[in-house]
Protein backbone atom coordinates (compact mmCIF):
# COMPACT_ATOMS: atom_id res chain seq x y z
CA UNK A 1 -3.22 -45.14 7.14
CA UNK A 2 -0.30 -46.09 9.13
CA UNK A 3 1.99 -43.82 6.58
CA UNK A 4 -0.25 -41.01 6.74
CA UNK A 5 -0.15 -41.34 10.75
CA UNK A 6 4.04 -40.52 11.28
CA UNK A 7 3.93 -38.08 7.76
CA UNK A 8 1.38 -36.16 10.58
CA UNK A 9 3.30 -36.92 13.55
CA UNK A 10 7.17 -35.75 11.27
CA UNK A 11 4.70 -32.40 10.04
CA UNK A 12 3.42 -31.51 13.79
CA UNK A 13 7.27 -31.52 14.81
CA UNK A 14 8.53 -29.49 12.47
CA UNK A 15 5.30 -27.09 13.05
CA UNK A 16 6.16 -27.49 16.95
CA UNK A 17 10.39 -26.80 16.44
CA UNK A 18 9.77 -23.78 13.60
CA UNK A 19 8.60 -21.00 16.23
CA UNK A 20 11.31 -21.83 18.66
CA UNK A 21 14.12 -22.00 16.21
CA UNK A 22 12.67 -18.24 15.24
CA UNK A 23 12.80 -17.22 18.79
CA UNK A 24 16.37 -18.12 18.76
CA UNK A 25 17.40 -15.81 15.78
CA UNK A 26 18.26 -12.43 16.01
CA UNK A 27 15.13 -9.96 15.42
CA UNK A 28 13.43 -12.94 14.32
CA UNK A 29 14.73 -12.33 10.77
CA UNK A 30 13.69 -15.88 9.63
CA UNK A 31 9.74 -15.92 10.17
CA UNK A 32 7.94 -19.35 11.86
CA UNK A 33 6.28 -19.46 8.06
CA UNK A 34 10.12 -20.07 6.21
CA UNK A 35 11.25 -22.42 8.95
CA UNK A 36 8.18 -24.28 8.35
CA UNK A 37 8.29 -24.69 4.55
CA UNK A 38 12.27 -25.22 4.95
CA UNK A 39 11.25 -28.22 7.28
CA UNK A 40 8.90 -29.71 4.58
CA UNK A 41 11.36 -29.43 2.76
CA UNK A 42 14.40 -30.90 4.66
CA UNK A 43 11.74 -34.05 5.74
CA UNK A 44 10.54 -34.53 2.48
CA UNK A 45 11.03 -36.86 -0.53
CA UNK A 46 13.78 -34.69 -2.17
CA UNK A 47 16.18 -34.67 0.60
CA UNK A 48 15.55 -37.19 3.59
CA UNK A 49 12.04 -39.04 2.91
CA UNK A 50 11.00 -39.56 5.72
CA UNK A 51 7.45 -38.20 4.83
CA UNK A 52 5.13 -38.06 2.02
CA UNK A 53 1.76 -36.31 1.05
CA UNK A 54 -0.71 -39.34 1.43
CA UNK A 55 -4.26 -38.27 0.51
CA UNK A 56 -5.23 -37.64 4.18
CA UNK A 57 -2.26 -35.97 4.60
CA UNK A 58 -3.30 -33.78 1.18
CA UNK A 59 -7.11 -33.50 2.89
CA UNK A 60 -5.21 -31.66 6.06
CA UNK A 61 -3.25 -29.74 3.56
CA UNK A 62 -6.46 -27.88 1.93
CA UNK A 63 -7.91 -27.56 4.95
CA UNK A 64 -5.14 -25.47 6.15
CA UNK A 65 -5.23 -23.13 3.11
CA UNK A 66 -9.15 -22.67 4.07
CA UNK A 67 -8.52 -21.82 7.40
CA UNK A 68 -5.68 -19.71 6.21
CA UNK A 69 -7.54 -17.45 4.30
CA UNK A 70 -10.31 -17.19 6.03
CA UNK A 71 -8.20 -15.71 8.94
CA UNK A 72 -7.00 -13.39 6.18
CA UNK A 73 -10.61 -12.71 5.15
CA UNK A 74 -11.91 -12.09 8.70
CA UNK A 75 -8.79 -9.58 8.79
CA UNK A 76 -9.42 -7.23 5.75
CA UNK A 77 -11.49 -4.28 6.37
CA UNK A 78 -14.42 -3.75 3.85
CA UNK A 79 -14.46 -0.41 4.66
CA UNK A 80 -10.63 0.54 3.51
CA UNK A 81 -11.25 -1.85 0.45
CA UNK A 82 -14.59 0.74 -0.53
CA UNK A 83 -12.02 3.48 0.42
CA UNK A 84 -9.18 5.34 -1.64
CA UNK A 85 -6.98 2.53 -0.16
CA UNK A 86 -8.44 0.29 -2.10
CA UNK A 87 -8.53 1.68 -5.25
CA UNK A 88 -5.26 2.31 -5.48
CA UNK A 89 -4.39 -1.52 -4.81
CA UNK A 90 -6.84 -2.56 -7.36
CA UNK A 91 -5.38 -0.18 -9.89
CA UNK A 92 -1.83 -1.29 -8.36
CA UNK A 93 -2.70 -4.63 -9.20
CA UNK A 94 -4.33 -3.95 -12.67
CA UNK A 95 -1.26 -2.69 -13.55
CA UNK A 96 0.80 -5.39 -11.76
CA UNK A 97 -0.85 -7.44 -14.44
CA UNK A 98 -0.26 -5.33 -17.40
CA UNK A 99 2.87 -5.80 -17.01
CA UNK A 100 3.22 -9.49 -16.38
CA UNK A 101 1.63 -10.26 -19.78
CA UNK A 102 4.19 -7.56 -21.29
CA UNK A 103 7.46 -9.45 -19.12
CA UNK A 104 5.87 -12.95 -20.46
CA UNK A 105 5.35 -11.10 -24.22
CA UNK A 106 8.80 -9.86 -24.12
CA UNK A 107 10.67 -13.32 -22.93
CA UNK A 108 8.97 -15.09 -25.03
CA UNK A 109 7.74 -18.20 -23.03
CA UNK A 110 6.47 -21.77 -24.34
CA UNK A 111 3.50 -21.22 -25.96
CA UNK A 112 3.08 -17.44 -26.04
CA UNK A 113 1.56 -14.97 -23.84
CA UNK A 114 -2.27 -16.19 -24.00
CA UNK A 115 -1.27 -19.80 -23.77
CA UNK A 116 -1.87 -22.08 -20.29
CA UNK A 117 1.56 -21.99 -19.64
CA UNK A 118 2.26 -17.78 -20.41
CA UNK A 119 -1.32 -17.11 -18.14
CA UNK A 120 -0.13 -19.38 -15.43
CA UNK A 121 3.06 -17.54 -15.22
CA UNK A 122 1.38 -14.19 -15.55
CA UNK A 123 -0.76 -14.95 -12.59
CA UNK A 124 2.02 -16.02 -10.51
CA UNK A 125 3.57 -12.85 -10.53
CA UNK A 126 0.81 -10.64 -9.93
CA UNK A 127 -0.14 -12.23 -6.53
CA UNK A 128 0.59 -11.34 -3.04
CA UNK A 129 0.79 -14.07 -0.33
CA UNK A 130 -1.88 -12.18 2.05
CA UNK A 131 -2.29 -15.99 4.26
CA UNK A 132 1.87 -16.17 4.43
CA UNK A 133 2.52 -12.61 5.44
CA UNK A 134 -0.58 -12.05 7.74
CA UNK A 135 1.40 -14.20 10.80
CA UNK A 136 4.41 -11.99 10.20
CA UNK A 137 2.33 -8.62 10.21
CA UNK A 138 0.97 -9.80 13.23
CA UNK A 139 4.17 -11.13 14.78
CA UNK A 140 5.72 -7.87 14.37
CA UNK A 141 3.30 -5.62 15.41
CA UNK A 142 1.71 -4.10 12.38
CA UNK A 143 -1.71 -5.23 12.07
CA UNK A 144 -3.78 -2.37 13.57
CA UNK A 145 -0.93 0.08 11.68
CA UNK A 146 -1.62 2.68 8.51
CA UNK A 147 1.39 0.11 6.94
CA UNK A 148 -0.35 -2.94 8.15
CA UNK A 149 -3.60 -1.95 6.50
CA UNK A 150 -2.08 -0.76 3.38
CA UNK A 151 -0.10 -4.30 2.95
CA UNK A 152 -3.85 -5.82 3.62
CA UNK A 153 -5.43 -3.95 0.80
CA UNK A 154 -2.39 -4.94 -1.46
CA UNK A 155 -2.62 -8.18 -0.59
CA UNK A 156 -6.42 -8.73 -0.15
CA UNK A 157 -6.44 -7.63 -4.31
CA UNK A 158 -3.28 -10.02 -5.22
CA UNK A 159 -4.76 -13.11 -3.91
CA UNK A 160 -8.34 -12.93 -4.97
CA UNK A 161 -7.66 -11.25 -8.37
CA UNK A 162 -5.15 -14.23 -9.33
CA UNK A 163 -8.34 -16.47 -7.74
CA UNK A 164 -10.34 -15.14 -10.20
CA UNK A 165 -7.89 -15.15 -13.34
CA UNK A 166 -7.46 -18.69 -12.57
CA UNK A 167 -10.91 -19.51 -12.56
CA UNK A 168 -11.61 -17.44 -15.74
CA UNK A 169 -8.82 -18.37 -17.78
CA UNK A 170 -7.14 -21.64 -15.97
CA UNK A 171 -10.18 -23.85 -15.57
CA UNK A 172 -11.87 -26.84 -18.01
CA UNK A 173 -14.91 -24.23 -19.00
CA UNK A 174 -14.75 -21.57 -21.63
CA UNK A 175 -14.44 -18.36 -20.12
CA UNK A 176 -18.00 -17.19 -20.40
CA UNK A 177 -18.87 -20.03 -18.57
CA UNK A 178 -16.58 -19.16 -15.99
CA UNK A 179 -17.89 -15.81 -15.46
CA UNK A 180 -21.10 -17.39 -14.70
CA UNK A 181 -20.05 -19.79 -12.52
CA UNK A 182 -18.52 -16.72 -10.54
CA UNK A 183 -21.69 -14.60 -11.16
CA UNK A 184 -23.60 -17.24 -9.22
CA UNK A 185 -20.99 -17.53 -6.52
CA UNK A 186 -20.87 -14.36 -5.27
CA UNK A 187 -24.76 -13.92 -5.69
CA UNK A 188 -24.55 -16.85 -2.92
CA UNK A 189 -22.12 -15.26 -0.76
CA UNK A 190 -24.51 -12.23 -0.91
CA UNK A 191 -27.43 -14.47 0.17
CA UNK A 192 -25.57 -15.61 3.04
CA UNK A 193 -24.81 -11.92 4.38
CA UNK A 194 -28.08 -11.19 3.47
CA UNK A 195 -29.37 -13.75 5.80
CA UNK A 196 -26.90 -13.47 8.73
CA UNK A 197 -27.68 -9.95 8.92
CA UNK A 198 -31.94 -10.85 9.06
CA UNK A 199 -30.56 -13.59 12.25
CA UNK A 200 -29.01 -10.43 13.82
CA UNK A 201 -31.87 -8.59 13.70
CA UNK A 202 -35.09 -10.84 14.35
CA UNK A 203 -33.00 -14.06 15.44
CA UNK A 204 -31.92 -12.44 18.94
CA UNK A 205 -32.86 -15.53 20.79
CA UNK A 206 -30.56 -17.82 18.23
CA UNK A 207 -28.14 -15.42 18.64
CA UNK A 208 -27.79 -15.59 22.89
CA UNK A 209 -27.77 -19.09 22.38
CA UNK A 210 -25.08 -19.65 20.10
CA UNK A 211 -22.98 -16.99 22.00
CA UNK A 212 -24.01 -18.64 25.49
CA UNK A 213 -22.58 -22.36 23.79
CA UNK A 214 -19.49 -20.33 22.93
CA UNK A 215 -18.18 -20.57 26.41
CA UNK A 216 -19.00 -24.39 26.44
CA UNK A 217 -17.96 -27.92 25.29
CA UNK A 218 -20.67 -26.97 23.01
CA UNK A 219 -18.15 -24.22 21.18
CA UNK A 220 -21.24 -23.41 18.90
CA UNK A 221 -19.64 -19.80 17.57
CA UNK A 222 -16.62 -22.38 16.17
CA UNK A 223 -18.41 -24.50 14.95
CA UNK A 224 -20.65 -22.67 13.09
CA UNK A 225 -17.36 -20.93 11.75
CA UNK A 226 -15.98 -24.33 10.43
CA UNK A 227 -19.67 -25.06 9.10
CA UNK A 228 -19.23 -21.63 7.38
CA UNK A 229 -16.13 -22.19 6.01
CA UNK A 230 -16.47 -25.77 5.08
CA UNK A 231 -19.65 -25.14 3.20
CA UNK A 232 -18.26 -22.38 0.80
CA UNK A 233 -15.13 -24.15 0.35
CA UNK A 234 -17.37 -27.07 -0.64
CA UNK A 235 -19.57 -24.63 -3.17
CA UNK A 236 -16.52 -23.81 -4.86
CA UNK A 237 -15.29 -27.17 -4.81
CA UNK A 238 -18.54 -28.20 -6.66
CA UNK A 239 -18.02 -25.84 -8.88
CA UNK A 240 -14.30 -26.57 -9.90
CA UNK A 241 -13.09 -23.12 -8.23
CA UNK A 242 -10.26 -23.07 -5.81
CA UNK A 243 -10.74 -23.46 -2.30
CA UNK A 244 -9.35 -19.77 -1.18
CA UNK A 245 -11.97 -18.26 -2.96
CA UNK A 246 -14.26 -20.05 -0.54
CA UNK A 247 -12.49 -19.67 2.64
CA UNK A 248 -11.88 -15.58 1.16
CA UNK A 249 -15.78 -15.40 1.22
CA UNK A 250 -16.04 -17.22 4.46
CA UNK A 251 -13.63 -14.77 6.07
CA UNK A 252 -15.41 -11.97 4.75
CA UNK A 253 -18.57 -13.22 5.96
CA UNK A 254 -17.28 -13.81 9.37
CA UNK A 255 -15.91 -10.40 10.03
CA UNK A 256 -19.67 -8.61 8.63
CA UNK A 257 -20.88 -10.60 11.17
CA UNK A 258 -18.82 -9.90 13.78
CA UNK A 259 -17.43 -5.88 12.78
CA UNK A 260 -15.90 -4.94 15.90
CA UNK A 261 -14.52 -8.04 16.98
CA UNK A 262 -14.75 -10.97 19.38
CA UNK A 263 -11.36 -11.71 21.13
CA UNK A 264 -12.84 -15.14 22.55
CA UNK A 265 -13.86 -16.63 19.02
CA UNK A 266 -10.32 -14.62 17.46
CA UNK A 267 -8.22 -16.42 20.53
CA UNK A 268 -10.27 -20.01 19.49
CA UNK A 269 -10.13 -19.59 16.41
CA UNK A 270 -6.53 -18.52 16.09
CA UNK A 271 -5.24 -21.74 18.15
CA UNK A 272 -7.12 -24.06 15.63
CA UNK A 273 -6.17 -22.14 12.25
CA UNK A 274 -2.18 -21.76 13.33
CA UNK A 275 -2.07 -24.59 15.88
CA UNK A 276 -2.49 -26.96 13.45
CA UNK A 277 -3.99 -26.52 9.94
CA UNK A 278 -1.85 -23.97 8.60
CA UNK A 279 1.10 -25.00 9.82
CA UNK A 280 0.75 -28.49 7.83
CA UNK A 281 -0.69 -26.61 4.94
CA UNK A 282 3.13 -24.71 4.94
CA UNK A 283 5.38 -27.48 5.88
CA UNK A 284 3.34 -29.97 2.93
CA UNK A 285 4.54 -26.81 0.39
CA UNK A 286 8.01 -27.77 1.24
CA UNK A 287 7.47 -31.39 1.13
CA UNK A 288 6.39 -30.68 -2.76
CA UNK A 289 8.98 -28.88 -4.19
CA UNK A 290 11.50 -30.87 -5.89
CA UNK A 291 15.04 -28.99 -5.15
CA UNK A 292 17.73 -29.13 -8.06
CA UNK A 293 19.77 -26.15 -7.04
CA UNK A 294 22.11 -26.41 -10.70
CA UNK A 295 23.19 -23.44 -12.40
CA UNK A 296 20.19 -22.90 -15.03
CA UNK A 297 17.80 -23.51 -11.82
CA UNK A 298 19.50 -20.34 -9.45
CA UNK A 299 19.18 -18.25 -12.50
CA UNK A 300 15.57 -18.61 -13.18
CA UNK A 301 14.76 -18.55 -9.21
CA UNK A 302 16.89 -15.18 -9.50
CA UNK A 303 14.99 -13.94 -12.99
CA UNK A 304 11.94 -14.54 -11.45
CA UNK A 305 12.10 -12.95 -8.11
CA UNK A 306 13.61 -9.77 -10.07
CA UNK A 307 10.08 -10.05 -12.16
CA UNK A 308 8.18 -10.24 -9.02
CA UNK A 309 10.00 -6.46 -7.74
CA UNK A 310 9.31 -5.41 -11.02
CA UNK A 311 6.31 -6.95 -12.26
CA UNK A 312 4.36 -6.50 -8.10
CA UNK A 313 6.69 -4.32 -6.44
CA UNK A 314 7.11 -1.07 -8.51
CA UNK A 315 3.58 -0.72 -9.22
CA UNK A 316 2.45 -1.35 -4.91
CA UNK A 317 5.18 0.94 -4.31
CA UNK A 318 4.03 3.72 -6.61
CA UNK A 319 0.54 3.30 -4.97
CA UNK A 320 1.43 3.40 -1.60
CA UNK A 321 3.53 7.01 -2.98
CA UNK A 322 0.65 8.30 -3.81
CA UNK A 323 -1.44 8.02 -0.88
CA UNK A 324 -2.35 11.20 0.38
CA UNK A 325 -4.19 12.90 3.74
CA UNK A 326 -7.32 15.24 3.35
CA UNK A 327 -4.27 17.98 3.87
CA UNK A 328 -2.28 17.32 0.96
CA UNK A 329 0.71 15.57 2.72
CA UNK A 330 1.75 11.83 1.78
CA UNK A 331 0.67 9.13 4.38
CA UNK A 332 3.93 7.00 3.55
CA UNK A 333 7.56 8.34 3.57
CA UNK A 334 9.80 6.74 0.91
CA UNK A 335 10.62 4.45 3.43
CA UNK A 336 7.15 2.97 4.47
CA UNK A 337 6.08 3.23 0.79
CA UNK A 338 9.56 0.85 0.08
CA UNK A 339 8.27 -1.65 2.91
CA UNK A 340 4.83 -1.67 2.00
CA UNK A 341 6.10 -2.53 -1.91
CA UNK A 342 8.57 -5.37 -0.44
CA UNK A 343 5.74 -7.05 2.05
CA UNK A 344 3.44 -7.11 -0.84
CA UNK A 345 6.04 -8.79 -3.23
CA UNK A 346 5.76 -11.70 -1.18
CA UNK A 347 4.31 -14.50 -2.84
CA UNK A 348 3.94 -18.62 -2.62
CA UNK A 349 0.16 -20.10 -1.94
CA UNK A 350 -1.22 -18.75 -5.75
CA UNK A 351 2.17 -19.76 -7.09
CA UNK A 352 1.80 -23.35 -5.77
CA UNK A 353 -1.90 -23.33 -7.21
CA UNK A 354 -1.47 -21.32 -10.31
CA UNK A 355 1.82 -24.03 -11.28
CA UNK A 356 -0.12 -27.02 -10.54
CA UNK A 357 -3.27 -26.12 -12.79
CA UNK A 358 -0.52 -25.84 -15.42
CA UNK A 359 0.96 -29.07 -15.11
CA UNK A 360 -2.24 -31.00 -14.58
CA UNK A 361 -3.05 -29.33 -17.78
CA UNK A 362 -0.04 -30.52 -19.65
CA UNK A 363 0.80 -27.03 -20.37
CA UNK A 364 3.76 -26.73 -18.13
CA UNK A 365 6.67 -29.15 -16.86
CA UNK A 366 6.72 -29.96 -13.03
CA UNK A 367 10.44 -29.08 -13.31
CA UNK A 368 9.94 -25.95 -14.06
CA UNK A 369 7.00 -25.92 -11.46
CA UNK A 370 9.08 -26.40 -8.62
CA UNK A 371 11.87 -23.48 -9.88
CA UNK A 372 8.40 -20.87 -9.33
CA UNK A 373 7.68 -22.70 -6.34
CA UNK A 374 11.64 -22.13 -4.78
CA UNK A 375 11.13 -18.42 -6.15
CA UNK A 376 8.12 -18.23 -3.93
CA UNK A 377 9.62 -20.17 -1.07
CA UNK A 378 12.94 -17.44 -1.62
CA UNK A 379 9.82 -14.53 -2.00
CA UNK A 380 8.84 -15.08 1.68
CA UNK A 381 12.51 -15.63 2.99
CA UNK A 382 13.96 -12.50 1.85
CA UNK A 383 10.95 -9.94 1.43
CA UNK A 384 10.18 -9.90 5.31
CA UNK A 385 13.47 -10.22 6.23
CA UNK A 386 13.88 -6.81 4.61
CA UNK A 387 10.35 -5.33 5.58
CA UNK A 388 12.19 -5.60 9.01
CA UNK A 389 15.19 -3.91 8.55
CA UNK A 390 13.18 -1.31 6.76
CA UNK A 391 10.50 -1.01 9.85
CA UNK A 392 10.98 2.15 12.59
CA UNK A 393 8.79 3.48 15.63
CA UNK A 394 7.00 5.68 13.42
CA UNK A 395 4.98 2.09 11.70
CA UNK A 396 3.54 2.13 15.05
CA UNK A 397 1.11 5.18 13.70
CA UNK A 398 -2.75 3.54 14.12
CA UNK A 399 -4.48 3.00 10.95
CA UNK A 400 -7.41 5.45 11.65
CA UNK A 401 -4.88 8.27 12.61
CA UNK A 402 -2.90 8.02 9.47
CA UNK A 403 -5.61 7.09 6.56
CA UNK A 404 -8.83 7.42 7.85
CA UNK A 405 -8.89 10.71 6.63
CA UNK A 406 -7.89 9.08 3.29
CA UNK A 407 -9.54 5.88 2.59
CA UNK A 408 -12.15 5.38 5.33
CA UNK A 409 -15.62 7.01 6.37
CA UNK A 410 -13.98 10.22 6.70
CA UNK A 411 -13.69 11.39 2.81
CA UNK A 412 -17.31 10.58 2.08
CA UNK A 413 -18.48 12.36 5.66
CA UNK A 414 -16.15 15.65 4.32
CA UNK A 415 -17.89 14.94 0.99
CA UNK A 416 -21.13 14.95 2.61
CA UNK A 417 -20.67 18.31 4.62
CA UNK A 418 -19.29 20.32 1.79
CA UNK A 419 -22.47 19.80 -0.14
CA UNK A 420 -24.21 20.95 3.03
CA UNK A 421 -22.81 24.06 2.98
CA UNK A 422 -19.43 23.91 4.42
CA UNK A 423 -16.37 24.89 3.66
CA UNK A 424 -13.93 22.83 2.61
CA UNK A 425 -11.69 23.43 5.82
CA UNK A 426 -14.24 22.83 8.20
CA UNK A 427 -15.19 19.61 6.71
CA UNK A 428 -11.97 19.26 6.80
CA UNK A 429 -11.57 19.75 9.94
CA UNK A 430 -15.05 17.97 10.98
CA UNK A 431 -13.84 14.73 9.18
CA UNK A 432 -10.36 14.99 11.55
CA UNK A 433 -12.19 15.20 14.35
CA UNK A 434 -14.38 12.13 13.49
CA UNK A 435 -11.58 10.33 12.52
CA UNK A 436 -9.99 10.80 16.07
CA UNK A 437 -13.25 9.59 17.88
CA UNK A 438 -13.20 6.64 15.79
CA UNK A 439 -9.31 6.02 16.87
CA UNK A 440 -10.69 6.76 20.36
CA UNK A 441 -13.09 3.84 19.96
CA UNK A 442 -10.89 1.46 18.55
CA UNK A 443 -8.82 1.97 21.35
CA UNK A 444 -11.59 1.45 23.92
CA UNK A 445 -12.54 -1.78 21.57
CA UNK A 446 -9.09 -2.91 21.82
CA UNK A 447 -8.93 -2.55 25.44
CA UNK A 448 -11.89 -4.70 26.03
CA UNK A 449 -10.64 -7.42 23.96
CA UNK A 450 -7.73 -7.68 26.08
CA UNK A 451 -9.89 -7.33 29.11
CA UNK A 452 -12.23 -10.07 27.70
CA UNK A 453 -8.94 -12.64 26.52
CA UNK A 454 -7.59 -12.02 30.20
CA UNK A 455 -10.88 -13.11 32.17
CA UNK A 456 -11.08 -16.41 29.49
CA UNK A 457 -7.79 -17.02 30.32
């Protein structure tokens, strides 16, 4: 205990120095995320050992990757997911991973293609790190931008397809079994919307009271977050699936709950999720990664992160080309499409879990491991570093203004009003307008949440 005690106490510094030694750089090029996994890294075993992941150390560790994704969960919009948006990421990603099992076909890895090893690696390069970027979106201003949510579709699909490879083709069960297994958990995740939405309607009194303990010592709305969480994450524990999937669904769950928002639980929530769980989970990634920075090793980080461009980039940036308004005109310039493709290449969290299924199962070497792990750790060093030089005024554009007409409620209400009748302009033109109340009212929204986070304050 007394180990695990000043491994937490080493952790919570480096978590505590990372933001102000990002303050200090210019533009912030080096995000609080890389100073903290650089900091696991310098305290760690491989360099000065001064701490080491003890089992409750580890227990903090998942618990930050739950609360990590489930702030990326609560941030993804269902709505642009059903939307042209994202489509294209899913098809982005389908064909992200098309051509991961063609780069691992064509190398020529241990084992072949369809081996533990060649599907581990497959996986790791199809994946965006939604939980690592999501601080840095927010950080720089992009969240509640047409780039922001574009980089949330791409990176809502590249961590929970890799989830789900992993569990279909990564874990102890055939695959059928799997599929099940994943059947049954999303038929519970339904269940629990199901029900949450029956408390909002007949459970008003249970409702006033939970919000009334909000505003207490009683802090029911976190709690019953955490009791959310903690209770999928434990379901998919049970049933040998990772923990993001449960802390994705939990997420999810949280924001149909709660669709326009609640700046007190967001401002709670947000001091417990990146005041202290994910910054251990990040700063425990660098403690595990084994650095041997010899020739063969700075070629494979370099082969790799080339893959990731090609393999994730090119196929996120041809997506985000595509995009189109109700008008005919692109919704990204070259430029946007460029930092969209680079924010999405990010990648570390599914690398770490995709590697160590593999070398639990034998399949690959824990050398090796930690070369995809450095590639991942060099991923989120370098890709938002550049997502910044490539970022203008004109990112700035709302979400709503720039793809509503696009990917959200819009195209089905113009789709709706030319089978009434209309023409296609003035559906057109009717789906504009609706668009622009909607900005209207996220604005208003907005402004109350500042209003509201001003009075708690």
């Amino acid at each position: 205990m007394g180990q695990s005690f000043v491994s937490l106490f080493l952790i919570l510094v480096v978590a505590f120095l990372a933001p102000m030694v990002s303050r200090v750089i210019p533009r912030r090029m080096v995000p609080d995320t890389v100073l903290l996994i650089l900091g696991g890294i310098l305290i760690g075993p491989d360099l000065l050992g001064m701490a080491t992941i003890t089992s409750d150390v580890e227990f903090l560790r998942e618990l930050g990757v739950a609360f990590l994704f489930l702030m990326a969960g609560y941030e993804i919009d269902v709505n642009e997911l059903r939307g042209s948006g994202g489509r294209h990421a899913m098809i982005a990603w389908v064909g992200s991973l098309t051509l991961a099992f063609a780069a691992v076909s064509v190398i020529g890895v241990t084992g072949g293609p369809l081996s533990a090893n060649g599907v581990a690696i497959a996986i790791a390069m199809t994946s965006t790190a939604i939980g690592t970027i999501l601080p840095i979106l927010r950080e720089r201003g992009l969240m509640p931008t047409a780039v922001g949510t574009s980089i949330l579709n791409h990176g809502a699909v590249g961590e929970v397809g890799p989830v789900i490879l992993m569990a279909l083709l990564l874990g102890s069960r055939s695959t059928w079994q799997s599929a099940a297994v994943l059947v049954f958990f999303l038929a519970v995740t339904l269940l629990i919307i199901r029900f949450t939405d029956r408390v909002k309607r007949l459970g008003q009194r249970l409702v006033t009271v939970i919000r009334l303990g909000g505003s207490t010592t009683a802090q029911t709305t976190v709690r019953l977050t955490v009791v959310l969480l903690v209770g999928l994450c434990a379901l998919a524990e049970v049933f040998d699936l990772d923990v993001v999937l449960g802390a994705f669904a939990a997420g999810f769950i949280l924001r149909y709950a709660v669709p326009d928002g609640d700046a007190e639980l967001e401002d709670k929530l947000d001091g417990l999720a990146y005041g202290f769980f994910v910054p251990i989970f990040f700063v425990c990634s660098g403690m595990g990664v084994q650095v041997v920075l010899d020739r063969d090793t700075l070629f494979l980080i370099g082969a790799f992160l080339v893959l990731l461009v090609l393999v994730r980039g090119l196929p996120v940036w041809v997506a985000a080309s595509v995009e189109r308004r109700t008008d005919g005109e692109r919704v990204f310039s070259l430029r946007q499409s460029t930092q969209v493709a680079v924010y999405s290449t990010t990648a570390l969290p599914i690398i770490v879990a995709v590697t160590q299924v593999a070398v639990d199962s034998g399949a690959m070497s824990a050398a090796f491991a930690s070369t995809l792990i450095l590639a991942g750790v060099v991923s989120v060093l370098v890709m938002p570093a550049l997502g910044l030089l490539l970022q203008s005024k004109a990112d700035t554009v709302p979400a709503v203004e720039a793809l509503g007409v696009v990917q959200g409620p819009s195209t089905q209400v113009e789709a709706d009003m030319e089978e009434r009748g209309l023409t296609r302009a003035e559906a057109q033109h009717l789906a504009q307008r609706l668009a622009e109340l909607e900005e209207e009212r996220r604005l208003w929204r907005t402004q109350m949440r500042a209003h509201l986070s001003h009075r708690t304050h």
